[in-house]
C-alpha atoms as a PDB file:
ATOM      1  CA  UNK A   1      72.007 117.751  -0.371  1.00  0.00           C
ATOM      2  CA  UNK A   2      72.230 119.999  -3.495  1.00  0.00           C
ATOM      3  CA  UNK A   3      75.245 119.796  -6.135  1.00  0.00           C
ATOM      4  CA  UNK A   4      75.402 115.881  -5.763  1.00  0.00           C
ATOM      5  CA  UNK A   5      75.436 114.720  -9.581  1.00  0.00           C
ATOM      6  CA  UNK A   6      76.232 118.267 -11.065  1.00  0.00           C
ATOM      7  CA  UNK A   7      79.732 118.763 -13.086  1.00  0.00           C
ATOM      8  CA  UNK A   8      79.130 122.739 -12.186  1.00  0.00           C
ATOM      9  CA  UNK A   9      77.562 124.046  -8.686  1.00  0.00           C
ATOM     10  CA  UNK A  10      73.914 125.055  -9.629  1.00  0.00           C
ATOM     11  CA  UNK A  11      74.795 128.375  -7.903  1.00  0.00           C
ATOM     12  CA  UNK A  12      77.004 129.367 -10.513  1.00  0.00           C
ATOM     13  CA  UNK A  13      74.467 128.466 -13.086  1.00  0.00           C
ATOM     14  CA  UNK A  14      72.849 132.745 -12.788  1.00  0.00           C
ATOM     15  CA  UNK A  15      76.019 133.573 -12.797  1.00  0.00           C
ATOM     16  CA  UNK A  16      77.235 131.622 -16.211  1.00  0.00           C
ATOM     17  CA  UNK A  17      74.682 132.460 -17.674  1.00  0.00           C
ATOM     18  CA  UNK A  18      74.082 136.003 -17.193  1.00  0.00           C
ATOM     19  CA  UNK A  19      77.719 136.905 -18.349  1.00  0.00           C
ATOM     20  CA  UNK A  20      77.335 134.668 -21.440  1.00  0.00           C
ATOM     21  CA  UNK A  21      74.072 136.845 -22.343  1.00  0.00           C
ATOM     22  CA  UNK A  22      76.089 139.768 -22.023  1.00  0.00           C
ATOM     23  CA  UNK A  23      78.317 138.791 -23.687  1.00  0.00           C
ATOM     24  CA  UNK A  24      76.508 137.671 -26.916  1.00  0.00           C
ATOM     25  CA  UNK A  25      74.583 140.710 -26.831  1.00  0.00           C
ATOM     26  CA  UNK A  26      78.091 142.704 -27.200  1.00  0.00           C
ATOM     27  CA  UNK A  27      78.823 140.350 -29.950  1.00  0.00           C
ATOM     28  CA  UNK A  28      75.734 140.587 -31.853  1.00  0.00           C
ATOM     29  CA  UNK A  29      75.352 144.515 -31.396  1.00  0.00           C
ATOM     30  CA  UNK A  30      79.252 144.338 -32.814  1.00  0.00           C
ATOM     31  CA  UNK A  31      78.019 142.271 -35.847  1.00  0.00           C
ATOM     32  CA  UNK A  32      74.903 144.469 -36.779  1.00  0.00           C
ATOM     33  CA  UNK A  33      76.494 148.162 -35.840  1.00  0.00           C
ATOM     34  CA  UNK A  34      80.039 147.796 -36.892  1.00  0.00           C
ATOM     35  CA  UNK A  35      81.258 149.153 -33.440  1.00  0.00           C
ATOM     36  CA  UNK A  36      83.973 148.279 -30.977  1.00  0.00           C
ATOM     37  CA  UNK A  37      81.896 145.930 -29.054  1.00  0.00           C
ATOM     38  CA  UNK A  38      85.039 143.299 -29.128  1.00  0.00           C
ATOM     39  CA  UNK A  39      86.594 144.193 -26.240  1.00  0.00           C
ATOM     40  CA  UNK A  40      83.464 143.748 -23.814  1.00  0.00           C
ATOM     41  CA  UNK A  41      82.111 140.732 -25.275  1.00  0.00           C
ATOM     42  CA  UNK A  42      85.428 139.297 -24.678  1.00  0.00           C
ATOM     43  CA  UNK A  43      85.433 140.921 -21.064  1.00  0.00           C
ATOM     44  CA  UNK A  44      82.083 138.833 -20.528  1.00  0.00           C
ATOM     45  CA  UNK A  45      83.137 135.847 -22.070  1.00  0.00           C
ATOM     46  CA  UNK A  46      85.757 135.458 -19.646  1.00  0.00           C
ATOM     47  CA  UNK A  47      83.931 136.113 -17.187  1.00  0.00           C
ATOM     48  CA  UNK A  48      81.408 133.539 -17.453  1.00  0.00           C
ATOM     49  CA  UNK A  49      84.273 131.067 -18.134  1.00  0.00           C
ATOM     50  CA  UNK A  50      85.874 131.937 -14.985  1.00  0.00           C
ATOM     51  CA  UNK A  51      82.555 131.168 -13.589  1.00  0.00           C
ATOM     52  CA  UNK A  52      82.453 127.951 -14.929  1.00  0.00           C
ATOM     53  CA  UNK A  53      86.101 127.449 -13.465  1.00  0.00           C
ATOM     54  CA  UNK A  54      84.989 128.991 -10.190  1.00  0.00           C
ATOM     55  CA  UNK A  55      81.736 127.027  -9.277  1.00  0.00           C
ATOM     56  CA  UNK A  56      83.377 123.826 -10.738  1.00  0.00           C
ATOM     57  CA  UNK A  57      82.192 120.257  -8.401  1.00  0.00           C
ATOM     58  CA  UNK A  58      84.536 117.884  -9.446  1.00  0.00           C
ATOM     59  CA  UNK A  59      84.024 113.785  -7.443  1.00  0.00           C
ATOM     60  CA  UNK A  60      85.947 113.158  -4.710  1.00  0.00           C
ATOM     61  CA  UNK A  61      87.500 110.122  -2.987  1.00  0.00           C
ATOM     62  CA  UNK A  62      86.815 110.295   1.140  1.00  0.00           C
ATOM     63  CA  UNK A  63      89.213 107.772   2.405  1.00  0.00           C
ATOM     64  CA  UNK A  64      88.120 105.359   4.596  1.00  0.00           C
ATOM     65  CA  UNK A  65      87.728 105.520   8.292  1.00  0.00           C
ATOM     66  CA  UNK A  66      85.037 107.179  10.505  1.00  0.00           C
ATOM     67  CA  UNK A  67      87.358 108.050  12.966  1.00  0.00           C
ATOM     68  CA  UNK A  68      89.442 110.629  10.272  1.00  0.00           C
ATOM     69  CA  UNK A  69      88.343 114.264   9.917  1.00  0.00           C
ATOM     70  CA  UNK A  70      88.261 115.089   6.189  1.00  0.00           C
ATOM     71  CA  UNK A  71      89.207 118.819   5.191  1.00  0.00           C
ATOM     72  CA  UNK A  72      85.903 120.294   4.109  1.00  0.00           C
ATOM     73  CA  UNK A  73      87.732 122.602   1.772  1.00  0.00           C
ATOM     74  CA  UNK A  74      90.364 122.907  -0.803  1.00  0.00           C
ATOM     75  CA  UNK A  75      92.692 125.142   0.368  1.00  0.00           C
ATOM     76  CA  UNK A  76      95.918 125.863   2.040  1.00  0.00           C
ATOM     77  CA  UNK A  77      95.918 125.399   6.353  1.00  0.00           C
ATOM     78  CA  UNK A  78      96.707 128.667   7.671  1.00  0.00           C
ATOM     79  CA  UNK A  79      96.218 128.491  11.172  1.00  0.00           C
ATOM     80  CA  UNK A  80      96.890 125.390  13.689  1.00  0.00           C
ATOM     81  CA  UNK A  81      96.367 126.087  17.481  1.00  0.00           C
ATOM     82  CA  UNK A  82      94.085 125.383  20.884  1.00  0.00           C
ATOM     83  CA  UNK A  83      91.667 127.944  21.041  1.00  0.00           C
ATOM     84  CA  UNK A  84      88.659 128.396  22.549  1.00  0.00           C
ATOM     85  CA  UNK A  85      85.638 128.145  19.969  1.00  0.00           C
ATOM     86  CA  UNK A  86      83.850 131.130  20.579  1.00  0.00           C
ATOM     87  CA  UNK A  87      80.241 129.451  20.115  1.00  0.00           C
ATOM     88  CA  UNK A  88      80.715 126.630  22.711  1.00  0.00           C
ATOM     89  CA  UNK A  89      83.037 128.496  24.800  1.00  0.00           C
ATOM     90  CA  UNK A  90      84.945 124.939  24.662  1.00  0.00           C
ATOM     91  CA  UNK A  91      89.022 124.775  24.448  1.00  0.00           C
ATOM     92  CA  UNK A  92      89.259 122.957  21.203  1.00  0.00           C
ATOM     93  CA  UNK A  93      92.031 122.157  18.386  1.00  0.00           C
ATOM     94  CA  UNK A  94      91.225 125.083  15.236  1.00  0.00           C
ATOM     95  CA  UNK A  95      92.227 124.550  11.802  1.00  0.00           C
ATOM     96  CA  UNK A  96      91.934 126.970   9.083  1.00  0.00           C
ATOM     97  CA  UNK A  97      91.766 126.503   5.550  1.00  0.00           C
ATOM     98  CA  UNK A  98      91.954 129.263   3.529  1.00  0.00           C
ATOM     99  CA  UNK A  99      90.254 129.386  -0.234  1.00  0.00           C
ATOM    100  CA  UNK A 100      91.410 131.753  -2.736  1.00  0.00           C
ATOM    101  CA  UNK A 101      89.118 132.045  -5.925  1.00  0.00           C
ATOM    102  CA  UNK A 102      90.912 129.666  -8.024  1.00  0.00           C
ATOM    103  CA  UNK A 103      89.846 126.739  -5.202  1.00  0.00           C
ATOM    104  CA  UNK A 104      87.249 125.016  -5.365  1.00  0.00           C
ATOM    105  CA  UNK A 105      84.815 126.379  -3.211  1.00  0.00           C
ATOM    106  CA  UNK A 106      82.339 123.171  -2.738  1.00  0.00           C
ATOM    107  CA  UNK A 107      82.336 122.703   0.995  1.00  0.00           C
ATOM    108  CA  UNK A 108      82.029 118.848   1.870  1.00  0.00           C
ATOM    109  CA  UNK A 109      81.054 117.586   5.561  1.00  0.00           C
ATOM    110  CA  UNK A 110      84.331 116.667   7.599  1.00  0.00           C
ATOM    111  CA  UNK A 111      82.867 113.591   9.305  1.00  0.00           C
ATOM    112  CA  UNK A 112      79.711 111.489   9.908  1.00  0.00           C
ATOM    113  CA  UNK A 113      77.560 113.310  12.399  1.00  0.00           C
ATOM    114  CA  UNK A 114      74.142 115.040  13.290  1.00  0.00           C
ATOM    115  CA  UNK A 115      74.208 118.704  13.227  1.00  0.00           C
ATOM    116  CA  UNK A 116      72.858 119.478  16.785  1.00  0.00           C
ATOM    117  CA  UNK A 117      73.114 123.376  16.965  1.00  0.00           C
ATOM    118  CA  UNK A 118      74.016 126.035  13.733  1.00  0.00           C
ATOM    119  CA  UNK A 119      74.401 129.667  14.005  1.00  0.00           C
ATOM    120  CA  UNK A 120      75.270 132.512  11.883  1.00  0.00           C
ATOM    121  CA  UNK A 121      76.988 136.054  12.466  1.00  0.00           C
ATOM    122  CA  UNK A 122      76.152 138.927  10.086  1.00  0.00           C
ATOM    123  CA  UNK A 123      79.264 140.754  10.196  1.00  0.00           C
ATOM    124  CA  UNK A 124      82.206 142.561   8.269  1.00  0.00           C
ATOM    125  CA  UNK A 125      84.402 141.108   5.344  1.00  0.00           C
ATOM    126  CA  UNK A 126      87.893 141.448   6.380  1.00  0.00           C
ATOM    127  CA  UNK A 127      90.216 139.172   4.440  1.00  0.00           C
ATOM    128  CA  UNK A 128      90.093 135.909   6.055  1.00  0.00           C
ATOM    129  CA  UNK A 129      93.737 135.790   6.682  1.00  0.00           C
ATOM    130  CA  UNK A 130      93.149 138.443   9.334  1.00  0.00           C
ATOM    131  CA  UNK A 131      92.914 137.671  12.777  1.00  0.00           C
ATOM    132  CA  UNK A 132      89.772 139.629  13.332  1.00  0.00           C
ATOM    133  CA  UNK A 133      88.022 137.572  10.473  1.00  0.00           C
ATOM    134  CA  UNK A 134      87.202 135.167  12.756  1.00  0.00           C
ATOM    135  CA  UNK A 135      85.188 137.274  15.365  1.00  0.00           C
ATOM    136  CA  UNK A 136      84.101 139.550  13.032  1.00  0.00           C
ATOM    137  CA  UNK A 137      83.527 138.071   9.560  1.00  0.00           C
ATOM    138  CA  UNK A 138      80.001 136.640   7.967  1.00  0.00           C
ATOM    139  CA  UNK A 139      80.174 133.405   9.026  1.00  0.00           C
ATOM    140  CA  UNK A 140      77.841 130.656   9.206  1.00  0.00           C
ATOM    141  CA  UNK A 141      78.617 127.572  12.209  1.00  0.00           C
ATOM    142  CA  UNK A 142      77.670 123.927  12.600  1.00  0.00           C
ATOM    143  CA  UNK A 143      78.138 121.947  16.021  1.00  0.00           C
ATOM    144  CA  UNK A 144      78.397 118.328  14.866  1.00  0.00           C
ATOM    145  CA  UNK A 145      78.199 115.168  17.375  1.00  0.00           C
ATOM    146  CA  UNK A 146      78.997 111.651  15.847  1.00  0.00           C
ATOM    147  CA  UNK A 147      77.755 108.644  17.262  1.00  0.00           C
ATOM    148  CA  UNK A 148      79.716 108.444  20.213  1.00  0.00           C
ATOM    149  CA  UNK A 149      79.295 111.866  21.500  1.00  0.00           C
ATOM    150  CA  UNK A 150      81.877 113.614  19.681  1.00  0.00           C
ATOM    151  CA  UNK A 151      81.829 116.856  18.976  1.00  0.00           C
ATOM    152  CA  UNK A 152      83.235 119.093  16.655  1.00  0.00           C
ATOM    153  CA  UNK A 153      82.524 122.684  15.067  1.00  0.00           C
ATOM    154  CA  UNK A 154      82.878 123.463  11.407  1.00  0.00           C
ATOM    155  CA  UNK A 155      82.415 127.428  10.520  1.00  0.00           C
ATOM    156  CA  UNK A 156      82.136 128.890   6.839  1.00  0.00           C
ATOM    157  CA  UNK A 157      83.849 132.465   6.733  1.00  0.00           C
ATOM    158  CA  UNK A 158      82.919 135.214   4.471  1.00  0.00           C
ATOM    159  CA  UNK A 159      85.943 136.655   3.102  1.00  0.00           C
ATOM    160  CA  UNK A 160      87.018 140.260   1.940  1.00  0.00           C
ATOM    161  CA  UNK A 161      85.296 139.067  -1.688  1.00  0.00           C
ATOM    162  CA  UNK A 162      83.107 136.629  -0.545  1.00  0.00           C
ATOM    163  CA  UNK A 163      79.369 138.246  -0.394  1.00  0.00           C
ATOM    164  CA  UNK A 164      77.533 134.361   0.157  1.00  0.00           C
ATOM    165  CA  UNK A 165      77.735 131.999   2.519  1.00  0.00           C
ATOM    166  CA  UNK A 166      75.543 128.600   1.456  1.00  0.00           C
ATOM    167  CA  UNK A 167      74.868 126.187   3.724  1.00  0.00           C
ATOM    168  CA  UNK A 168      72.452 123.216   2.866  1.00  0.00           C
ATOM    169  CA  UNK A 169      72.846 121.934   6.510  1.00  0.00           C
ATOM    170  CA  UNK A 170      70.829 122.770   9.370  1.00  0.00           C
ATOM    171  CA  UNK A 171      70.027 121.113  12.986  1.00  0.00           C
ATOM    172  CA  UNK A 172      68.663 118.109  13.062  1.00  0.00           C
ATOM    173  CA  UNK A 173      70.099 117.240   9.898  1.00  0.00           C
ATOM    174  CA  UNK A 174      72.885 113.654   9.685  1.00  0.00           C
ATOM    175  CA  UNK A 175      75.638 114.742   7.500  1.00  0.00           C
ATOM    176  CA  UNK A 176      78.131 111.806   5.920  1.00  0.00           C
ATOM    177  CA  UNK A 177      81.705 112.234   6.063  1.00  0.00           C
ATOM    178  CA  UNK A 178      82.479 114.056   2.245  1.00  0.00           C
ATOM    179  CA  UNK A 179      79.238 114.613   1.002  1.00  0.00           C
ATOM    180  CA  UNK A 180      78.737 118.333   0.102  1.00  0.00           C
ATOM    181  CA  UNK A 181      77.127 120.706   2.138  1.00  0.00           C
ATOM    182  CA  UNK A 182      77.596 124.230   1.184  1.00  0.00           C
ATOM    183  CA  UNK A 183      79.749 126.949  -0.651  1.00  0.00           C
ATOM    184  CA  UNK A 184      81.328 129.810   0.173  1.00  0.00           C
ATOM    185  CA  UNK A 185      81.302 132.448  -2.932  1.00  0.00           C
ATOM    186  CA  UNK A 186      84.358 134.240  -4.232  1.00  0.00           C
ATOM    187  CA  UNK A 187      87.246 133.770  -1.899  1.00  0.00           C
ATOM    188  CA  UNK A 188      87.005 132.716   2.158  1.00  0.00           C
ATOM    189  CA  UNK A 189      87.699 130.371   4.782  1.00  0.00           C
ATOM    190  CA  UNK A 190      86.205 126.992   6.779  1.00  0.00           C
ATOM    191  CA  UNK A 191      87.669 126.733  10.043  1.00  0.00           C
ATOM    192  CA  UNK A 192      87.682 123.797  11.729  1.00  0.00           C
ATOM    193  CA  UNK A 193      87.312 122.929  15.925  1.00  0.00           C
ATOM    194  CA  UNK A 194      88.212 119.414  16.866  1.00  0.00           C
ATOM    195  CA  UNK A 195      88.443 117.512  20.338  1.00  0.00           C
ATOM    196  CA  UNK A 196      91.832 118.145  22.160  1.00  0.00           C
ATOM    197  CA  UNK A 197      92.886 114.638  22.259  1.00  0.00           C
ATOM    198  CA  UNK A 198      92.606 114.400  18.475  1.00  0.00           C
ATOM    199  CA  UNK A 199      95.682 113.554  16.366  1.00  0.00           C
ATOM    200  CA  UNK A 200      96.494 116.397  14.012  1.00  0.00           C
ATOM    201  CA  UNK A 201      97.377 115.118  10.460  1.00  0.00           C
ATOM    202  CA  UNK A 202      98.196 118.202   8.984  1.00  0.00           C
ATOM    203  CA  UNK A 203     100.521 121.162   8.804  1.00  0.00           C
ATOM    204  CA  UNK A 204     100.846 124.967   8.271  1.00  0.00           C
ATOM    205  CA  UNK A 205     101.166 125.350   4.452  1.00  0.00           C
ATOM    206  CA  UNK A 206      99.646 122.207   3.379  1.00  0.00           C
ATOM    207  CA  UNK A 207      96.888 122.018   0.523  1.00  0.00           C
ATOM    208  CA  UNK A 208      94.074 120.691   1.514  1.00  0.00           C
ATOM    209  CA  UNK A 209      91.956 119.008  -1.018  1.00  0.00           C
ATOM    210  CA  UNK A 210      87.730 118.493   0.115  1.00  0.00           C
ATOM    211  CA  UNK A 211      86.439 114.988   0.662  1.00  0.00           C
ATOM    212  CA  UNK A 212      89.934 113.999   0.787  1.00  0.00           C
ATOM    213  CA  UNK A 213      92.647 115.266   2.817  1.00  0.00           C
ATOM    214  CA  UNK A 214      93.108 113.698   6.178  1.00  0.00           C
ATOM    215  CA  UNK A 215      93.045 116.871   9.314  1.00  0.00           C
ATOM    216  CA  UNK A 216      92.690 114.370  11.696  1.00  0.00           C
ATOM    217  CA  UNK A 217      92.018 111.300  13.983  1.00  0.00           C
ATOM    218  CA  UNK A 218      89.658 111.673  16.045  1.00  0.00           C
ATOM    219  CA  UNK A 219      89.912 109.305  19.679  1.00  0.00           C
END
């Protein structure tokens, strides 16, 4: 998988630098010509800092335990309910984390499993804390299985910013439980469908932090 030993996301890296070159192009043209070309080299400045900030992959610590569901995002839970996961057409518990730009938006895999099916929906960018986001958002879908049959669903959702879903995954691949697996870019959602009998660790409101925040226990 991508991003494993990089301090910064390498999909941030066009983004960085393209901002800084405006920038110092601004700054230069202010040196030479004598114009007002402060402000917008600032502008750019901050902008690729905020990048730097934004695509920023910091380690994590997965706690220990096959049997507990990381939270594949940093975030805060905004939804907890049965629902029936629209791809399976399974009742299933959902979680929803959402991601606001100033989360980190490295997605990390929520358990030890093979990806066995993966789809992806074109669709509209609502903001993600609307209930038609998750019908009608971008969004990009993994059906896990673990070893003993397991399975789960873990969907990344485009949000009203977001223009990118990334997703290293795809079927046939074995994910391990906190390793990174995708990104979401500028502002979105990762819902999460677990097994009814699983014991929910979380609640609405909590922060969630990737590769280390306990959803749940799976049977």
């Amino acid at each position: 998988m991508r991003n494993t030993n990089t301090p910064i996301a390498v999909e941030g890296y066009p983004f960085i630098a393209g901002f800084a070159a405006v920038a110092a192009v601004f700054a230069v043209m202010g040196q030479f010509l004598h114009c007002g070309f402060f402000f917008p080299a600032a502008l750019f400045a901050l902008l690729a800092l905020f990048s730097v900030f934004f695509f920023r992959n910091p380690e994590r610590n997965t706690p220990a335990g096959e049997n507990k569901v990381i939270a594949p995002a940093d975030g805060e839970v905004i939804f907890l309910g049965k629902v029936i996961e629209p791809h399976t057409s399974t009742e299933m518990e959902k979680i929803s984390i959402f991601m606001s730009v100033f989360n980190v938006h490295v997605n990390r895999a929520p358990l030890t499993a093979k990806v066995v099916d993966g789809f992806y929906n074109k669709g509209k960018f609502y903001d993600v804390r609307d209930e038609r986001a998750s019908f009608e958002n971008e969004q990009q879908g993994l059906v896990l299985e673990t070893a003993s049959g397991l399975k789960m669903v873990v969907v990344q959702v485009a949000g009203l910013i977001a223009r990118r879903i990334v997703c290293y995954a795809k079927p046939g691949d074995q994910l391990t439980r906190g390793r990174r697996y995708g990104l979401i870019r500028f502002g979105s959602r990762l819902d999460v469908y677990l097994p009814l009998n699983t014991k929910i660790d979380v609640v609405m409101g909590q922060k969630t932090v990737a590769g280390e925040t306990v959803l749940g226990i799976l049977p």
